[in-house]
PDB file of N, CA and C in Angstrom:
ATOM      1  N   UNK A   1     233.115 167.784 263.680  1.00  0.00           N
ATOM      2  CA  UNK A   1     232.953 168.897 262.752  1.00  0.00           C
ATOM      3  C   UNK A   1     233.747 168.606 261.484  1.00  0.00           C
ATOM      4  N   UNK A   2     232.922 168.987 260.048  1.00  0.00           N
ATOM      5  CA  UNK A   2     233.625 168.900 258.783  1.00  0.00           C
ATOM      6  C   UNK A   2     234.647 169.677 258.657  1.00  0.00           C
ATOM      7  N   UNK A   3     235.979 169.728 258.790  1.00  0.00           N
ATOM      8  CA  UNK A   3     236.794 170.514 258.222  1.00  0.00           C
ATOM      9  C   UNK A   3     236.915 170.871 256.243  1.00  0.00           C
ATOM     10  N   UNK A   4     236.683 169.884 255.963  1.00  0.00           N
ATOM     11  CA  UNK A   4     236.660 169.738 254.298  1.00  0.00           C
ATOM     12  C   UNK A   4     235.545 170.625 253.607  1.00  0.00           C
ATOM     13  N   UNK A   5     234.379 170.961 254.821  1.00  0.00           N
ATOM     14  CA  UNK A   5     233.186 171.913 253.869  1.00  0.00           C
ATOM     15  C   UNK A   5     233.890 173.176 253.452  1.00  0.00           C
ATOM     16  N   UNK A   6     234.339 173.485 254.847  1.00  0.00           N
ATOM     17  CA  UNK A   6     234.947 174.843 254.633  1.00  0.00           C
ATOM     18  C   UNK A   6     236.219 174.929 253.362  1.00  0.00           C
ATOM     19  N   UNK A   7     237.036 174.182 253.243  1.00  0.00           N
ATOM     20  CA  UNK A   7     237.969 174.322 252.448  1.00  0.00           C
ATOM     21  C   UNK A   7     237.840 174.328 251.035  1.00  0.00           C
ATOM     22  N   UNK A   8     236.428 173.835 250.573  1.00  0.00           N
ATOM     23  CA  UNK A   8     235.908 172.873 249.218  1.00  0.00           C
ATOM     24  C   UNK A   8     236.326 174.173 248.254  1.00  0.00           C
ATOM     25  N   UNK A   9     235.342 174.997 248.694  1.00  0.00           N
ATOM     26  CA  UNK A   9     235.532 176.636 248.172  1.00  0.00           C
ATOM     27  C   UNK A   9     237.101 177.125 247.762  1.00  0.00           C
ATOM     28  N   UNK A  10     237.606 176.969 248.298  1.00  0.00           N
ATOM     29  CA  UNK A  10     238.924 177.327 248.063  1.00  0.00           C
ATOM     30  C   UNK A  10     239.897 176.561 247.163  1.00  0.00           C
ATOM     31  N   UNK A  11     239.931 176.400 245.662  1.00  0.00           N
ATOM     32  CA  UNK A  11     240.386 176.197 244.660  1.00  0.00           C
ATOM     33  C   UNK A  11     241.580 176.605 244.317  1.00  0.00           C
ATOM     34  N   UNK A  12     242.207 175.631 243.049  1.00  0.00           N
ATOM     35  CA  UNK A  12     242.921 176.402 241.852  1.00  0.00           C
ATOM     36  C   UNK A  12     242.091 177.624 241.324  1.00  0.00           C
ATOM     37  N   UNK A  13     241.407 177.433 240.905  1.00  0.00           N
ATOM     38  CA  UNK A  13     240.827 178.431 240.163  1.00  0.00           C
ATOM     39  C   UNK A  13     240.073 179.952 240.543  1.00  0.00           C
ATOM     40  N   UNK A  14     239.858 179.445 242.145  1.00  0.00           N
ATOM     41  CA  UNK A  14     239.463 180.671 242.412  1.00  0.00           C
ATOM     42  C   UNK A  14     240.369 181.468 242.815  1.00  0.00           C
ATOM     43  N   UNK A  15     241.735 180.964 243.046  1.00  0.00           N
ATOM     44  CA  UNK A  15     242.954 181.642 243.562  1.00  0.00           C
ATOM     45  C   UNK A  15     243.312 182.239 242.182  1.00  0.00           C
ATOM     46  N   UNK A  16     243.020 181.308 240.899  1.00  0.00           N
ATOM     47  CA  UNK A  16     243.876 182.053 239.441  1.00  0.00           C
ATOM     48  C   UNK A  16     242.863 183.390 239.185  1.00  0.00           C
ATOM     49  N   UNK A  17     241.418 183.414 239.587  1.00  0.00           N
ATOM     50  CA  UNK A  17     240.547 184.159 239.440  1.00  0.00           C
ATOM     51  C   UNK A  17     241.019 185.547 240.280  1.00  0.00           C
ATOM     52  N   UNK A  18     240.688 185.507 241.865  1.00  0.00           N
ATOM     53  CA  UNK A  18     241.590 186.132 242.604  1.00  0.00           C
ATOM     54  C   UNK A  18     242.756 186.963 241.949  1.00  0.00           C
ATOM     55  N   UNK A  19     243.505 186.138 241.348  1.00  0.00           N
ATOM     56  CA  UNK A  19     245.195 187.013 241.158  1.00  0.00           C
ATOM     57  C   UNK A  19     244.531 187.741 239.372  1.00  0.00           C
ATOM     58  N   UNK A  20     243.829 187.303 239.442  1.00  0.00           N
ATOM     59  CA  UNK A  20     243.452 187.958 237.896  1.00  0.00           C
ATOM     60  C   UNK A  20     242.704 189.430 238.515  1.00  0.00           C
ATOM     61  N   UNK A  21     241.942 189.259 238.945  1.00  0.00           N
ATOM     62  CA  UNK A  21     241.185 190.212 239.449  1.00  0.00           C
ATOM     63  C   UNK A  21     242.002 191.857 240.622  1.00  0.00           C
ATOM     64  N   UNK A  22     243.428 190.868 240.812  1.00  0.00           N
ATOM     65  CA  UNK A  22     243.975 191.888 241.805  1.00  0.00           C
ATOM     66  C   UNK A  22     244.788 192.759 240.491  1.00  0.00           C
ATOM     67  N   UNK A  23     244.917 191.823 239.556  1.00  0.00           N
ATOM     68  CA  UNK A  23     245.893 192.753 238.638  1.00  0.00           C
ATOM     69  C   UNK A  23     245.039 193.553 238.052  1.00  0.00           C
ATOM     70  N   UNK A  24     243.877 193.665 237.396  1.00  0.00           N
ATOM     71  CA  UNK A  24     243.479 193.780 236.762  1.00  0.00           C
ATOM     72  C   UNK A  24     242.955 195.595 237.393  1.00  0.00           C
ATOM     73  N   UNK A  25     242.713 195.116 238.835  1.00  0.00           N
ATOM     74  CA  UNK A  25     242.387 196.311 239.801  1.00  0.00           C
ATOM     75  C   UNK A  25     243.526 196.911 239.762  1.00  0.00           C
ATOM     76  N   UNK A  26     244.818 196.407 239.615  1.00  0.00           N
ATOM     77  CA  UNK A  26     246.021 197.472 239.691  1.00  0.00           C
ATOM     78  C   UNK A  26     246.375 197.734 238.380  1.00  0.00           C
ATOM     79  N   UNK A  27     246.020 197.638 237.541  1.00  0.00           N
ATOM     80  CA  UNK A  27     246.233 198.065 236.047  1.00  0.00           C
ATOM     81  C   UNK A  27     245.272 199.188 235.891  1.00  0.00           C
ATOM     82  N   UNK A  28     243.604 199.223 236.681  1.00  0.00           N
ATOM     83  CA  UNK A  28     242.862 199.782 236.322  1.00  0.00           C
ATOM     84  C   UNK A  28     243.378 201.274 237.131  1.00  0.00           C
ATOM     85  N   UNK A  29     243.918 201.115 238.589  1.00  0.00           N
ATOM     86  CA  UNK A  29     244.658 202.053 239.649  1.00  0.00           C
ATOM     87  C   UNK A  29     245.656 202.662 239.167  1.00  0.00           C
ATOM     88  N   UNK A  30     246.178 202.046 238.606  1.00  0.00           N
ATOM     89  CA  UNK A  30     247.609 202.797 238.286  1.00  0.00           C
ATOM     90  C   UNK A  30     247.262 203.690 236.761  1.00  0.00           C
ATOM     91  N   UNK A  31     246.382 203.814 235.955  1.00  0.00           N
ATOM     92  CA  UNK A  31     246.386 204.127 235.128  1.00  0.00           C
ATOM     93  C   UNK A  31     245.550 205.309 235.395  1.00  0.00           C
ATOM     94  N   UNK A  32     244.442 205.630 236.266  1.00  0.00           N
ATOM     95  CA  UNK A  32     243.778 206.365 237.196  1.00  0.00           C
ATOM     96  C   UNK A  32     244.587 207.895 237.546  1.00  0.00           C
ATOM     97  N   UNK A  33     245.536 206.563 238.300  1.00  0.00           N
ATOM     98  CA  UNK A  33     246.212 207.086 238.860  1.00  0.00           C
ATOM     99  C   UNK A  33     247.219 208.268 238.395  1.00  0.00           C
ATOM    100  N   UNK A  34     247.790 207.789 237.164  1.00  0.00           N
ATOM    101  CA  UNK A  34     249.034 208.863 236.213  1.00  0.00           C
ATOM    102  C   UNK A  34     247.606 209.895 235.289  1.00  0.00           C
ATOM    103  N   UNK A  35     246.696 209.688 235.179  1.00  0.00           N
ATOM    104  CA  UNK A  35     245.358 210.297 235.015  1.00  0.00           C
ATOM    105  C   UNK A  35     245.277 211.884 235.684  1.00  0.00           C
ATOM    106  N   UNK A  36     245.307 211.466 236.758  1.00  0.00           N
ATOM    107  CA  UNK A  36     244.619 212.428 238.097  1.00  0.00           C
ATOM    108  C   UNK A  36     245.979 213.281 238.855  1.00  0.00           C
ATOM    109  N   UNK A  37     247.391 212.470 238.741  1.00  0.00           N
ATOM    110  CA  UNK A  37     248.350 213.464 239.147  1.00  0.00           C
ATOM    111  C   UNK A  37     248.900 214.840 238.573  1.00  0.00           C
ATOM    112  N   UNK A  38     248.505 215.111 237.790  1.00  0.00           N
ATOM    113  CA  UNK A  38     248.779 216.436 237.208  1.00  0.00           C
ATOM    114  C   UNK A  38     247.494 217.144 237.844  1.00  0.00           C
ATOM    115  N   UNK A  39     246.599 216.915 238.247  1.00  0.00           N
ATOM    116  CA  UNK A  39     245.661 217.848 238.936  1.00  0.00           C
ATOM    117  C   UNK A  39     245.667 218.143 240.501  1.00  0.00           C
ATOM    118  N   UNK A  40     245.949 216.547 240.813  1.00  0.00           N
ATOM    119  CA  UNK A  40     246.335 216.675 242.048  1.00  0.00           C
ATOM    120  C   UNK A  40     247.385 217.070 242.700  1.00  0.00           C
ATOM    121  N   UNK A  41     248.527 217.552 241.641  1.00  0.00           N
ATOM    122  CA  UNK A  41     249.424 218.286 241.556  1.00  0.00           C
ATOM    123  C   UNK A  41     249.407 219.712 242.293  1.00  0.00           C
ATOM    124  N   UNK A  42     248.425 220.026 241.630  1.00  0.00           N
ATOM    125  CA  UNK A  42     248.103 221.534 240.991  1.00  0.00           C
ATOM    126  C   UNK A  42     246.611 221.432 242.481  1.00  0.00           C
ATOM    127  N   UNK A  43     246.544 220.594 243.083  1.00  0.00           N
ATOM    128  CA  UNK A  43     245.271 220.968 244.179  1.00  0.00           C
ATOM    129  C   UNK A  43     246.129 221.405 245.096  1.00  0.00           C
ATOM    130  N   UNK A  44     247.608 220.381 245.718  1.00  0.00           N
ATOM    131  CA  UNK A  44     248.143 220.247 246.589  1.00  0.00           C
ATOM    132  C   UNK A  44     248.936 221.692 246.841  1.00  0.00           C
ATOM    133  N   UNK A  45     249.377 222.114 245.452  1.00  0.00           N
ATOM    134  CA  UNK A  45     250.394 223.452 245.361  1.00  0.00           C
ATOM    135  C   UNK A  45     249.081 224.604 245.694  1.00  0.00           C
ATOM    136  N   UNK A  46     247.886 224.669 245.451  1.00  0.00           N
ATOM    137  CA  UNK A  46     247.202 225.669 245.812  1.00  0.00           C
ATOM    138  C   UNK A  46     246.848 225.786 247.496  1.00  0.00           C
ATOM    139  N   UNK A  47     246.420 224.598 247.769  1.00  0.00           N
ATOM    140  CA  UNK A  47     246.286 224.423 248.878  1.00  0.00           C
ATOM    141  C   UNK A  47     247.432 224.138 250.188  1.00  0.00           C
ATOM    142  N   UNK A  48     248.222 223.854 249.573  1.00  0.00           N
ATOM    143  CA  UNK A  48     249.283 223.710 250.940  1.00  0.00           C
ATOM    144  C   UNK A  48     250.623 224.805 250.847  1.00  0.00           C
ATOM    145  N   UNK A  49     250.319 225.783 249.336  1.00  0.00           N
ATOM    146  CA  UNK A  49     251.233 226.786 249.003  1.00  0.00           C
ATOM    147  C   UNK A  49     250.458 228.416 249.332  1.00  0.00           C
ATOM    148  N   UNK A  50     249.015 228.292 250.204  1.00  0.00           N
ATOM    149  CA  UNK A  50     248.458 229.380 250.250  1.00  0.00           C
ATOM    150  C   UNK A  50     249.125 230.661 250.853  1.00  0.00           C
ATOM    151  N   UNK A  51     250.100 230.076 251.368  1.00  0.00           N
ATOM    152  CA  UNK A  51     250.846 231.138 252.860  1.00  0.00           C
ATOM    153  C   UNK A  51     251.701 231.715 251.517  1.00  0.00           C
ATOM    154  N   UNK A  52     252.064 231.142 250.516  1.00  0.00           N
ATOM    155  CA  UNK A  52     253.023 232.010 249.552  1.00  0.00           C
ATOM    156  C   UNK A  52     252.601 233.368 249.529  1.00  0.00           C
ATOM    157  N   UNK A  53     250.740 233.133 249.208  1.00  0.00           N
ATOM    158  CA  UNK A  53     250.081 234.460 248.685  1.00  0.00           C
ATOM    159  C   UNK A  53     249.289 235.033 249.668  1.00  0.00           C
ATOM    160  N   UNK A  54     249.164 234.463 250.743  1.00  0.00           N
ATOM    161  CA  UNK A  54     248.446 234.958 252.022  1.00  0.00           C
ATOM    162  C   UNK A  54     249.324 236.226 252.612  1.00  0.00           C
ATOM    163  N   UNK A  55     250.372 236.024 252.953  1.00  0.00           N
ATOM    164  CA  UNK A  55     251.183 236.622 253.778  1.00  0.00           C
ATOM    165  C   UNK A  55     252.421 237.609 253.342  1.00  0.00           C
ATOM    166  N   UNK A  56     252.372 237.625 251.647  1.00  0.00           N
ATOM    167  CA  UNK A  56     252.980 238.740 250.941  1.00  0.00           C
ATOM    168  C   UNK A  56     251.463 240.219 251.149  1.00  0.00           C
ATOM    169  N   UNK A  57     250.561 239.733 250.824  1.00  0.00           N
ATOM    170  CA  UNK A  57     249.439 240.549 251.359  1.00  0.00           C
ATOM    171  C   UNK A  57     249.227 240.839 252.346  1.00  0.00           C
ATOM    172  N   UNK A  58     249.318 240.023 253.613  1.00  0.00           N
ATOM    173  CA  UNK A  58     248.874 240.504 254.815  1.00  0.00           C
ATOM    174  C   UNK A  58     250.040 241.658 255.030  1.00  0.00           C
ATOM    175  N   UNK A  59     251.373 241.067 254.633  1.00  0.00           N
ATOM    176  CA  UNK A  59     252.510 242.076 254.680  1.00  0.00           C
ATOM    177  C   UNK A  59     251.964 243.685 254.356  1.00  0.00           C
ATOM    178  N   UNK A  60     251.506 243.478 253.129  1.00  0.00           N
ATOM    179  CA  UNK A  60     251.445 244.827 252.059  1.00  0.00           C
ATOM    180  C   UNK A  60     249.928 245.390 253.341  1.00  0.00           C
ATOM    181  N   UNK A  61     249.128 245.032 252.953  1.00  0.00           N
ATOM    182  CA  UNK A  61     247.832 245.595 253.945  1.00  0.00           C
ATOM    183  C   UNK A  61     248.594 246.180 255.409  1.00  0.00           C
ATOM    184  N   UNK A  62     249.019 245.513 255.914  1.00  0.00           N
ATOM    185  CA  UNK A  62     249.575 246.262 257.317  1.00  0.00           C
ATOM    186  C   UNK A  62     250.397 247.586 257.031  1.00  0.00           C
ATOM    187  N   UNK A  63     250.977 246.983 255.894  1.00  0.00           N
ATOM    188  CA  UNK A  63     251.853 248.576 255.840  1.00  0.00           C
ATOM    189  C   UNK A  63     251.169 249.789 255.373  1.00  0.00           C
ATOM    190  N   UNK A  64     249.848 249.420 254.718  1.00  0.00           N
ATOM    191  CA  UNK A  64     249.595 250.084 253.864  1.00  0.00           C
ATOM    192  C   UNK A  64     248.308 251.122 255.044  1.00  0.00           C
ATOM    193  N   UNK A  65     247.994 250.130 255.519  1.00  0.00           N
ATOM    194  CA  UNK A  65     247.114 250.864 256.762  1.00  0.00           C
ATOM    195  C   UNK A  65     247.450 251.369 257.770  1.00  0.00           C
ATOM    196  N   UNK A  66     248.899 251.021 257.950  1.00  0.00           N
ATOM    197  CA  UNK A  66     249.476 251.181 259.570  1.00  0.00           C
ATOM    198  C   UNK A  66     250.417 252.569 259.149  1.00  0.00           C
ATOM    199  N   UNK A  67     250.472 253.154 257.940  1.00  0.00           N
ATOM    200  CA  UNK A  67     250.698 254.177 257.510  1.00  0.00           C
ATOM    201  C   UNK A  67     250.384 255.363 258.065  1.00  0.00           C
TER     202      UNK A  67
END
């Protein structure tokens, strides 16, 4: 069996290509990224802060019915 077919592919250049391409994806991510955190900010505080406003109400309703 050829060991050398398999390896031929695997270059200088496709490795400089490669590392070009990973940065290029993390330049494109990270910039996305500082993009979208002020919203996703503001998803996380609605959604994982619901009990703030859930349960000052459920408070008020019970009292207000159990009157």
């Amino acid at each position: 069996m050829c060991y050398t077919c398999c390896f031929r592919f695997f270059t200088a250049y496709s490795f400089k290509k490669l590392k070009e391409s990973i940065l290029v994806y993390r330049e494109i991510v990270t910039v996305w990224s500082k993009g979208v955190s002020p919203y996703r900010a503001l998803v996380a505080t609605f959604i994982l802060g619901g009990g703030l406003f859930i349960i000052p109400i459920g408070i008020y309703l019970l009292h207000v019915y159990n009157s």
